[in-house]
Protein backbone atom coordinates (compact mmCIF):
# COMPACT_ATOMS: atom_id res chain seq x y z
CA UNK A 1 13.75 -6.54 25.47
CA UNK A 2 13.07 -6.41 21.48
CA UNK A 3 10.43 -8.13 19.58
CA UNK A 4 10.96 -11.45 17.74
CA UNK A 5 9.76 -10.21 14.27
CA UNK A 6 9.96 -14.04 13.21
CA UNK A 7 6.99 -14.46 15.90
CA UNK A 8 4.61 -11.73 14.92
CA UNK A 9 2.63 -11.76 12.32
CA UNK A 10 1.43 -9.39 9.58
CA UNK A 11 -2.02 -9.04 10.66
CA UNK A 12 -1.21 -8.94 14.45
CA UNK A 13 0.38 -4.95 13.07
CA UNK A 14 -1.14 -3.95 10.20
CA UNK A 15 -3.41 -0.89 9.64
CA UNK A 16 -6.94 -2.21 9.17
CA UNK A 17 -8.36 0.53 7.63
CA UNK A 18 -8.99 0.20 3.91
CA UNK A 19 -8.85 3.05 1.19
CA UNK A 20 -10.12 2.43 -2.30
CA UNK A 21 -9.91 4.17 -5.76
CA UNK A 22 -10.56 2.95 -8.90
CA UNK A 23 -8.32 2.87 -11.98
CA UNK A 24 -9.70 5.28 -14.04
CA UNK A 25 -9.43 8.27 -11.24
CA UNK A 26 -7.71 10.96 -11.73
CA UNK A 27 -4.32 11.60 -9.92
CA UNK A 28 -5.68 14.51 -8.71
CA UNK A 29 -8.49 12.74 -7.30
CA UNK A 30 -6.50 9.75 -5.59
CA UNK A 31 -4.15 12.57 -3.94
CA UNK A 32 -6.84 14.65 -2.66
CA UNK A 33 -8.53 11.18 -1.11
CA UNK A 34 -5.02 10.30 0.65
CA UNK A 35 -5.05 13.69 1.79
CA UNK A 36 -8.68 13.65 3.30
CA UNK A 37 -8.20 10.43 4.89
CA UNK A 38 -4.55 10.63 5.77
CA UNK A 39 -3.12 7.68 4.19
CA UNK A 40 -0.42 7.37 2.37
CA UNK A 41 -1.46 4.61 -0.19
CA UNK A 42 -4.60 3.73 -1.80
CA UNK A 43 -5.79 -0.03 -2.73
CA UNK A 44 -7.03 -0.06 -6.45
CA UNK A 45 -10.31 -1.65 -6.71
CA UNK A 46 -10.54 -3.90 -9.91
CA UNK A 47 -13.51 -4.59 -12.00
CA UNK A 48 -14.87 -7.54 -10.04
CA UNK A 49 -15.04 -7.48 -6.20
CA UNK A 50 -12.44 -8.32 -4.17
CA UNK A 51 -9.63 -7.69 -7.29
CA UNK A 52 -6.43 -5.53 -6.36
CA UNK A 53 -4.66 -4.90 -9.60
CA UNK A 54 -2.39 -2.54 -8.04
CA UNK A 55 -1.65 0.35 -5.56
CA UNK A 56 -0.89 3.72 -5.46
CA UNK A 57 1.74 5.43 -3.20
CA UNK A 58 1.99 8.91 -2.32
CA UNK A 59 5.51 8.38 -3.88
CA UNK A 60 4.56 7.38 -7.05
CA UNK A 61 2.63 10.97 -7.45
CA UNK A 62 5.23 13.18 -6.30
CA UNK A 63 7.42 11.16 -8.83
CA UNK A 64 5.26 12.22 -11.67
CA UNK A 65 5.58 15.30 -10.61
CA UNK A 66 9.09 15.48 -10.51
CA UNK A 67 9.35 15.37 -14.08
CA UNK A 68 5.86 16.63 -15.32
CA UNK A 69 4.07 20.27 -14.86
CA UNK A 70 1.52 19.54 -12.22
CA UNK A 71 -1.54 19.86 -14.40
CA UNK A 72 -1.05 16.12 -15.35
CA UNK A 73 -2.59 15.38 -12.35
CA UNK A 74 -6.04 16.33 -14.02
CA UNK A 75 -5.22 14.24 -17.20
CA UNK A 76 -3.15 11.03 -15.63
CA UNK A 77 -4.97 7.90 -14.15
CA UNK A 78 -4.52 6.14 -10.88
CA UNK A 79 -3.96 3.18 -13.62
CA UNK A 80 -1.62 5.04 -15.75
CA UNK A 81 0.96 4.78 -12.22
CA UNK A 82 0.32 2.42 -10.10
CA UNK A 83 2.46 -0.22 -8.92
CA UNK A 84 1.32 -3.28 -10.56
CA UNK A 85 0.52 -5.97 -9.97
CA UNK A 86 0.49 -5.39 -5.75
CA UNK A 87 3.24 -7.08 -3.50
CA UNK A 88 0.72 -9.01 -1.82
CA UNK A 89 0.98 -10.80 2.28
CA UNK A 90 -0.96 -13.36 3.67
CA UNK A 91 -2.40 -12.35 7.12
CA UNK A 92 -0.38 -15.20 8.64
CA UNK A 93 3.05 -14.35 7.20
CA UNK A 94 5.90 -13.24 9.42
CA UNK A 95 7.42 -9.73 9.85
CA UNK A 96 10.75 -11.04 8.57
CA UNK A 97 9.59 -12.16 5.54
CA UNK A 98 7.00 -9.06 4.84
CA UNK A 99 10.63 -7.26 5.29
CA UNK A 100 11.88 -9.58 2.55
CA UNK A 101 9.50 -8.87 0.54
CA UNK A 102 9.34 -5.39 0.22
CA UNK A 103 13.14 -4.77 0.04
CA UNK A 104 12.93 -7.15 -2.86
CA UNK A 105 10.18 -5.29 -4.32
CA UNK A 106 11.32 -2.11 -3.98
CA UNK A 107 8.35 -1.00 -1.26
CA UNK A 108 7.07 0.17 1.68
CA UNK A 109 3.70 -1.32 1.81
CA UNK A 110 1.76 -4.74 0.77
CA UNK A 111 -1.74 -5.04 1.36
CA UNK A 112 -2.57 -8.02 3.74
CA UNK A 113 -4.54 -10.97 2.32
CA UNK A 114 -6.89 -13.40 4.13
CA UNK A 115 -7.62 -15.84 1.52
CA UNK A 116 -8.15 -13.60 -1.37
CA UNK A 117 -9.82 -10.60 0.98
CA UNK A 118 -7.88 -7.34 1.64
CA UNK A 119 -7.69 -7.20 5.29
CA UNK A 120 -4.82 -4.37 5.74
CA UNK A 121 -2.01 -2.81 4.85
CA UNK A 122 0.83 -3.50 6.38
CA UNK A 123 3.70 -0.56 6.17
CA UNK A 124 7.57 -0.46 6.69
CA UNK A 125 6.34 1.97 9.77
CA UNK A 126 4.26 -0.76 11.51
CA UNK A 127 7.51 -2.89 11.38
CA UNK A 128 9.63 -0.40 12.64
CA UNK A 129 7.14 0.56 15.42
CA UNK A 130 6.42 -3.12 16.20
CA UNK A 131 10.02 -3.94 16.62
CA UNK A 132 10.36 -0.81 18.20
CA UNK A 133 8.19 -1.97 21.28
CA UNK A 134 9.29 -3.59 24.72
């Protein structure tokens, strides 16, 4: 028996644990923190609390460096990259429509709102996974 992903909601699969950086990081920097804490995306903190002007993918780095010599890592910004502004959820939405979402956006994970407070991420992986279960 499958999942109804029209039943289950974003924050009923989402990964609740939160990693920050702030715009004017370094690459370098935001890499080594994905690396340390084994994510694979970072939520960019804005200049007032609770503001996500973007995020930053693993994927958007290794695109840089597709093209660049790797010491631009030292000398390119988290804000120079990031995806902006953030394909944003509420908690409350559906997994069909989080799917719409990021095939329309062109992404693999949307932070999760409630209100106007990060409260996840939600990844194509905890989709998969979810409608994966019996």
């Amino acid at each position: 028996m499958s999942t109804d992903l029209r039943t289950v909601r974003a924050a009923e699969v989402m990964t609740k644990s939160l990693v920050w950086v702030q715009a004017r990081e370094t690459l370098r920097a935001a890499a080594l923190r994905m690396k340390q804490q084994r994510v694979r995306a970072l939520l960019v903190a804005g200049d007032q609390p609770g503001d996500l002007p973007g995020i930053i993918t693993g994927k958007d780095i290794v695109n840089l460096l597709g093209s660049e010599d790797p010491a631009i890592l030292d000398h390119t910004t988290v804000g120079d990259v990031m995806t902006r502004p953030a394909f944003c959820v509420p908690a409350s939405t559906n997994l069909v429509d989080c799917i719409n979402l990021m095939r329309m956006g062109g992404v693999r994970r949307v932070p999760v709102l409630d209100g106007t407070t990060v409260v996840g991420i939600l990844s194509a992986s905890d989709v998969f996974d979810c409608a994966l279960r019996d």
